[in-house]
PDB file of N, CA and C in Angstrom:
ATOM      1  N   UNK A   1      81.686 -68.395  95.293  1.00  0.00           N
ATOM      2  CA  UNK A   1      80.845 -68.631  94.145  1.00  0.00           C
ATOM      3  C   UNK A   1      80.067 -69.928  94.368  1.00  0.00           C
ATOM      4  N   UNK A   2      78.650 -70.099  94.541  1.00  0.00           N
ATOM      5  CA  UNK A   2      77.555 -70.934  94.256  1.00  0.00           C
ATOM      6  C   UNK A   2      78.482 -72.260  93.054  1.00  0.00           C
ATOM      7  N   UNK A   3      78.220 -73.267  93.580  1.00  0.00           N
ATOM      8  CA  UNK A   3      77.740 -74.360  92.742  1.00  0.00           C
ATOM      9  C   UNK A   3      77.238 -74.481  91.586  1.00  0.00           C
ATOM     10  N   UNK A   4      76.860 -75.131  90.550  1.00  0.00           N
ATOM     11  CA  UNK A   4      76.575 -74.889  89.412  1.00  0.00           C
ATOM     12  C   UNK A   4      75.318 -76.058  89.957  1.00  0.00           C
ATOM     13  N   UNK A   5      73.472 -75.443  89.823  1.00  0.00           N
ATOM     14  CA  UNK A   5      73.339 -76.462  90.058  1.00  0.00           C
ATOM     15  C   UNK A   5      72.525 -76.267  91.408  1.00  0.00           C
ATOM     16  N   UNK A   6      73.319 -75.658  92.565  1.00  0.00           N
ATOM     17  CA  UNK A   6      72.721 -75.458  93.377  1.00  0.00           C
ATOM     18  C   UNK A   6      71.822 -74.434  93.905  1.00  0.00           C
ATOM     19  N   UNK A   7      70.667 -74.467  94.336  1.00  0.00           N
ATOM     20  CA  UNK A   7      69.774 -73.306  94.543  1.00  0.00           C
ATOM     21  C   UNK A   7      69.950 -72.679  96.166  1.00  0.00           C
ATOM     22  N   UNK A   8      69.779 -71.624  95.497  1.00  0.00           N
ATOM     23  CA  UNK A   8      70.392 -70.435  97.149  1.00  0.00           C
ATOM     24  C   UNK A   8      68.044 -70.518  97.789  1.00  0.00           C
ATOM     25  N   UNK A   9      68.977 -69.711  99.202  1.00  0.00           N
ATOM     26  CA  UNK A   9      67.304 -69.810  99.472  1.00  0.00           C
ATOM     27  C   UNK A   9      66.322 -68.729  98.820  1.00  0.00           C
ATOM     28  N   UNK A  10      67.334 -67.417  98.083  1.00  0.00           N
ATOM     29  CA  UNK A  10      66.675 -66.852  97.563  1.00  0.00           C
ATOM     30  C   UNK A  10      65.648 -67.095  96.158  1.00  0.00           C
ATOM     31  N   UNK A  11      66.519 -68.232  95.467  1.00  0.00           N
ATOM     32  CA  UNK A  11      66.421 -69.199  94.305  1.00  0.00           C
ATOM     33  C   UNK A  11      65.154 -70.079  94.922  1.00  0.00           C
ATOM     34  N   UNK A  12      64.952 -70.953  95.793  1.00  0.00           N
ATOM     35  CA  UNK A  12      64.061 -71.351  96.380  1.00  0.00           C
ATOM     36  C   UNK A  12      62.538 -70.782  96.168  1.00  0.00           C
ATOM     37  N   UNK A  13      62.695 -69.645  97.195  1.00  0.00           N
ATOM     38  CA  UNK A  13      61.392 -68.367  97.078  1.00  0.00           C
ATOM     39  C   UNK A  13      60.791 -68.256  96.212  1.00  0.00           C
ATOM     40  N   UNK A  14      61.313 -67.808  95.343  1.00  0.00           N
ATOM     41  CA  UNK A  14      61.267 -67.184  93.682  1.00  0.00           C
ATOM     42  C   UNK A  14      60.793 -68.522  92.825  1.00  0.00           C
ATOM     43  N   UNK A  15      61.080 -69.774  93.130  1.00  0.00           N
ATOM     44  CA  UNK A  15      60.535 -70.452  92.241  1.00  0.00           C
ATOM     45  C   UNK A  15      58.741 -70.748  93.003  1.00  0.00           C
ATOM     46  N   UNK A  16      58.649 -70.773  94.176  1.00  0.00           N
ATOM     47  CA  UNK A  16      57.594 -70.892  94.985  1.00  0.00           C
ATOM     48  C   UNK A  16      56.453 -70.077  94.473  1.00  0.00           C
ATOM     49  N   UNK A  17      57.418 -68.412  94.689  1.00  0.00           N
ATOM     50  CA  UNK A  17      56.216 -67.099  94.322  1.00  0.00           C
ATOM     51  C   UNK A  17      55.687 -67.674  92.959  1.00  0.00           C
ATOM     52  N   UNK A  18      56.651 -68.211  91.984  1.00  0.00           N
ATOM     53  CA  UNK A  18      56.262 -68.226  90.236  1.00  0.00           C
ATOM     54  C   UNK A  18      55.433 -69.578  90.462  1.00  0.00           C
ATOM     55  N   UNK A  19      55.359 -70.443  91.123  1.00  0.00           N
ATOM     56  CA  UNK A  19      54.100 -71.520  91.085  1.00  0.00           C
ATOM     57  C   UNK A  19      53.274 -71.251  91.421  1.00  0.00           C
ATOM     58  N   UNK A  20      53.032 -69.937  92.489  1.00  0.00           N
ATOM     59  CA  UNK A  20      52.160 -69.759  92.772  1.00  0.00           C
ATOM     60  C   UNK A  20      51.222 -68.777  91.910  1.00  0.00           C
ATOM     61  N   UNK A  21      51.818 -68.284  91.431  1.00  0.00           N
ATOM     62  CA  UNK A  21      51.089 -66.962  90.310  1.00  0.00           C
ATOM     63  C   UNK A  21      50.445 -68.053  89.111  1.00  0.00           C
ATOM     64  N   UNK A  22      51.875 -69.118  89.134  1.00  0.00           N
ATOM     65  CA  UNK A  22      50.936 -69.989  88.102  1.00  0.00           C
ATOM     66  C   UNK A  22      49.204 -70.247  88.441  1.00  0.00           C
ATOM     67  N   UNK A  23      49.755 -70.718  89.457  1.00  0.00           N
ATOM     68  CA  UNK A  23      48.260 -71.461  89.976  1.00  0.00           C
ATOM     69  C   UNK A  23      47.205 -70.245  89.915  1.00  0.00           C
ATOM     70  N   UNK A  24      47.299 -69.389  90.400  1.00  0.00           N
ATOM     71  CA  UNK A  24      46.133 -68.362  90.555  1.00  0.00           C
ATOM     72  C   UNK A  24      46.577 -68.095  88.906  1.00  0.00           C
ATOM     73  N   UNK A  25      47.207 -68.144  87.842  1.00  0.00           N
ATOM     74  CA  UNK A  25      46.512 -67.309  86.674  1.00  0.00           C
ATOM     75  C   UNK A  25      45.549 -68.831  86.218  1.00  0.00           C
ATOM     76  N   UNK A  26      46.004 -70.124  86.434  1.00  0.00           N
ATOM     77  CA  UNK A  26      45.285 -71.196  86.234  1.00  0.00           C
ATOM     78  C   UNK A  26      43.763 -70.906  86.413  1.00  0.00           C
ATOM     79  N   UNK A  27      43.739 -70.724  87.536  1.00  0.00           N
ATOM     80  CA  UNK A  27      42.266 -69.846  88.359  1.00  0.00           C
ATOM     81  C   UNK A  27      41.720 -69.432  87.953  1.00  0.00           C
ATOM     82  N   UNK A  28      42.109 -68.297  87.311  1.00  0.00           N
ATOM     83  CA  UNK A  28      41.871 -67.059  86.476  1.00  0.00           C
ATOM     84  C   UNK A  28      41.204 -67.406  85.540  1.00  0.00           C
ATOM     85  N   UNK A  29      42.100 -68.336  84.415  1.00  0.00           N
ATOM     86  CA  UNK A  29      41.722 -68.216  83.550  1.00  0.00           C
ATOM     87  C   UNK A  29      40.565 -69.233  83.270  1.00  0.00           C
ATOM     88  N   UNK A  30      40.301 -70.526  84.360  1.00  0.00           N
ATOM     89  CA  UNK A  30      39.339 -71.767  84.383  1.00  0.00           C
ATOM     90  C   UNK A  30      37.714 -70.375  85.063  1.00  0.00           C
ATOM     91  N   UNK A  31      37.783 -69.565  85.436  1.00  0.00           N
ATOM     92  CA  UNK A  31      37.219 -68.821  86.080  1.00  0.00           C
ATOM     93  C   UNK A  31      35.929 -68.375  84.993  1.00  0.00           C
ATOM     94  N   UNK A  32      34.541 -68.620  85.070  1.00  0.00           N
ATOM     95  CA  UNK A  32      33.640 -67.501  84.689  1.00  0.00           C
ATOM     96  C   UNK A  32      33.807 -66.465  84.969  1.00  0.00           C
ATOM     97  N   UNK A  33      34.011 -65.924  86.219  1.00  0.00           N
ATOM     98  CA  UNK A  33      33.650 -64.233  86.622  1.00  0.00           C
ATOM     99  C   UNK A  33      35.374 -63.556  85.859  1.00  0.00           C
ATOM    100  N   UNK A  34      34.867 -62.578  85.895  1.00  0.00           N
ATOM    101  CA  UNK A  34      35.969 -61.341  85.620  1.00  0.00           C
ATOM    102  C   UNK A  34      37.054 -60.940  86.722  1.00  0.00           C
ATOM    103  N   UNK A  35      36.502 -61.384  87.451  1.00  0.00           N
ATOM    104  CA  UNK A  35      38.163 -61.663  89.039  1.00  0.00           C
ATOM    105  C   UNK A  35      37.318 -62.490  90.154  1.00  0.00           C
ATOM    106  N   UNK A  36      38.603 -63.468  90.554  1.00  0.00           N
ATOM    107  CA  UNK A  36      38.276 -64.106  91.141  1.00  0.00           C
ATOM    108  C   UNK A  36      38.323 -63.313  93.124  1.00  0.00           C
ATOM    109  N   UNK A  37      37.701 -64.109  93.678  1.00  0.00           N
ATOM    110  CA  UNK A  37      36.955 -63.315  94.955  1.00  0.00           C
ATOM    111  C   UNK A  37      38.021 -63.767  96.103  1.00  0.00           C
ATOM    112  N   UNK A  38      38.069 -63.028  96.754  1.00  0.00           N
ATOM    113  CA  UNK A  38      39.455 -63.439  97.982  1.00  0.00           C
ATOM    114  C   UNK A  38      39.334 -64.811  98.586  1.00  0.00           C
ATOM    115  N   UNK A  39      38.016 -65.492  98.605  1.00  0.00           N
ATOM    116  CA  UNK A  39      38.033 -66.923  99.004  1.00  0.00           C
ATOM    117  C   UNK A  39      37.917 -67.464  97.966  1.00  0.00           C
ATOM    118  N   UNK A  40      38.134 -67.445  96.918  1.00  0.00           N
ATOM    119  CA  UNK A  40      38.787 -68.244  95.591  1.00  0.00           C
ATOM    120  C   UNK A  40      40.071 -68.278  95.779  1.00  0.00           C
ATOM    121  N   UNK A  41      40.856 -67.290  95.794  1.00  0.00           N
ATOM    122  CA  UNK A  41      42.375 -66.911  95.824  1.00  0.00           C
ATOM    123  C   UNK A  41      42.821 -67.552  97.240  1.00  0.00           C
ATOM    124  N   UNK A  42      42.233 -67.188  98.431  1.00  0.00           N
ATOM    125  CA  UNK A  42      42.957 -68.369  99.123  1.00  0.00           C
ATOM    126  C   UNK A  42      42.794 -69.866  98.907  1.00  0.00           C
ATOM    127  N   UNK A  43      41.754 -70.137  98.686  1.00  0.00           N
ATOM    128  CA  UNK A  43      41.523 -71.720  97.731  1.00  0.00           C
ATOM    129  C   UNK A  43      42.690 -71.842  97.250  1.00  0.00           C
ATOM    130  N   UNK A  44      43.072 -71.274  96.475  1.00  0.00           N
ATOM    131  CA  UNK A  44      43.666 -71.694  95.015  1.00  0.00           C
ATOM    132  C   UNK A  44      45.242 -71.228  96.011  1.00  0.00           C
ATOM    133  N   UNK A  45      45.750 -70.754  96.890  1.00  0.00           N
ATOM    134  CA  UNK A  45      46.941 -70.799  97.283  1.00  0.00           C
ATOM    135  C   UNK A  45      46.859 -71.381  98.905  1.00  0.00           C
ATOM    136  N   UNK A  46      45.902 -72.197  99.240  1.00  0.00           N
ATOM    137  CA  UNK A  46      45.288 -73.043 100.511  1.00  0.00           C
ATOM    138  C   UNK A  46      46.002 -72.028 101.647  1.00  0.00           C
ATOM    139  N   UNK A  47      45.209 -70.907 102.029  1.00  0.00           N
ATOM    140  CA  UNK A  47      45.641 -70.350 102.885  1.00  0.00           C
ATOM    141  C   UNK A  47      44.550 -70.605 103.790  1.00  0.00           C
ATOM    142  N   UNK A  48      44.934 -70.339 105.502  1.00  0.00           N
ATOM    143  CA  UNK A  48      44.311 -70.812 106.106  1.00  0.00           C
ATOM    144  C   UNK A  48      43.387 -69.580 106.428  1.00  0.00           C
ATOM    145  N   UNK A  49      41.992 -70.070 107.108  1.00  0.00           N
ATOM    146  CA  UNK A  49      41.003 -68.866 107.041  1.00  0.00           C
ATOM    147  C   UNK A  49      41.108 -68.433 108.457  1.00  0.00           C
ATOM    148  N   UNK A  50      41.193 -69.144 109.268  1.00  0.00           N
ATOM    149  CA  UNK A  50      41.891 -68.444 110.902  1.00  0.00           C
ATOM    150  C   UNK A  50      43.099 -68.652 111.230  1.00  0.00           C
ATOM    151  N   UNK A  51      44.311 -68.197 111.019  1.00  0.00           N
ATOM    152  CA  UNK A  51      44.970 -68.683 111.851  1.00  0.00           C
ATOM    153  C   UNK A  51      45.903 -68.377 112.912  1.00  0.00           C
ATOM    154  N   UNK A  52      46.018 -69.947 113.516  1.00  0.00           N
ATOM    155  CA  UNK A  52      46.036 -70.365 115.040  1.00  0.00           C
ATOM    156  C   UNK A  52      47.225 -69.427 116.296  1.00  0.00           C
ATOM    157  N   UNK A  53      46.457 -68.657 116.767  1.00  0.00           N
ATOM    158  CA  UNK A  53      47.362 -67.985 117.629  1.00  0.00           C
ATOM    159  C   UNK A  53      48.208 -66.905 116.976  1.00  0.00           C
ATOM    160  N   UNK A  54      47.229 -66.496 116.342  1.00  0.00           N
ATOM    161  CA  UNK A  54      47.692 -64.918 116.324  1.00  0.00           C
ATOM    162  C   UNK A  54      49.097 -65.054 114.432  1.00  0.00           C
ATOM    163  N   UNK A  55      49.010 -65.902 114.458  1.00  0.00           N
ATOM    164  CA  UNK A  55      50.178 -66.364 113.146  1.00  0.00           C
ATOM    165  C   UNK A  55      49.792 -65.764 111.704  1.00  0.00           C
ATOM    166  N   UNK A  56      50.761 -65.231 111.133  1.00  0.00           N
ATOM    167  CA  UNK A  56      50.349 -65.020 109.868  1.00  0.00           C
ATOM    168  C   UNK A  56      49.535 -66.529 109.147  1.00  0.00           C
ATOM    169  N   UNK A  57      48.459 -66.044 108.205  1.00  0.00           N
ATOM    170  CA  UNK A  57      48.441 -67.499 107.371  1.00  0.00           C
ATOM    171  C   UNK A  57      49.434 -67.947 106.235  1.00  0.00           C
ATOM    172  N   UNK A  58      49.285 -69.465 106.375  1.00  0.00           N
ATOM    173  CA  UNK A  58      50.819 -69.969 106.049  1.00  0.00           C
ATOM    174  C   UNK A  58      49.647 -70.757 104.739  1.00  0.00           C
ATOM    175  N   UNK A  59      50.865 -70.619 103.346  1.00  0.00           N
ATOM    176  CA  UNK A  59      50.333 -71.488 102.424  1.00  0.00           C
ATOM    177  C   UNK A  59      51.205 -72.939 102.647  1.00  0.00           C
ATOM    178  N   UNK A  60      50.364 -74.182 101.905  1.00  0.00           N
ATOM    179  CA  UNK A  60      51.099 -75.326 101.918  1.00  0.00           C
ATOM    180  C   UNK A  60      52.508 -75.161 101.690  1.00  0.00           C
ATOM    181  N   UNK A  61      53.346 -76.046 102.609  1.00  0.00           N
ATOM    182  CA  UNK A  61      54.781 -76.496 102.442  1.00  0.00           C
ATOM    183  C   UNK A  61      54.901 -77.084 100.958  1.00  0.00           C
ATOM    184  N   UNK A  62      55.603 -76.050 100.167  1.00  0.00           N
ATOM    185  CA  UNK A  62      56.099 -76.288  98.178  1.00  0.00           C
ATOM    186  C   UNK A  62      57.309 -76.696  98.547  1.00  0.00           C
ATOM    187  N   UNK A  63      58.624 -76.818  99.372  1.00  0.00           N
ATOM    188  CA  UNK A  63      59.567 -77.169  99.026  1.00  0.00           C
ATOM    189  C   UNK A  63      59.513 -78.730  98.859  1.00  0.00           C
ATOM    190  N   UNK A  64      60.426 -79.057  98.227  1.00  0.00           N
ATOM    191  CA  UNK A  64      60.368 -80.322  97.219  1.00  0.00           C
ATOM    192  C   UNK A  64      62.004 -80.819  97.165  1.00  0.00           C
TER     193      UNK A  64
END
């Protein structure tokens, strides 16, 4: 049994994914247009526009 307190890495993730939805509904909703455009959305979750050697793109390091 977990710690009281302590976060598993699945606990981790999950708080990451939910900041991140924050941020893009932030987006959303600061937004004139009616949906925002795939280079808004990587903006708003700083994904990279090439990346290096074949790598998935990686958003900024959230752990804290």
């Amino acid at each position: 049994m977990a710690m009281a307190g302590a976060l598993t890495v699945q606990d981790r993730i999950a708080l990451v994914e939910i900041e991140l939805c924050g941020e893009l509904m932030i987006a959303a909703a600061a937004s004139l247009e009616e949906r925002l455009s795939q280079a808004r959305i990587d903006e708003v979750l700083l994904v990279r526009a090439a990346p290096p050697e074949g790598r998935p793109p990686a958003c900024r390091d959230r752990e804290r």
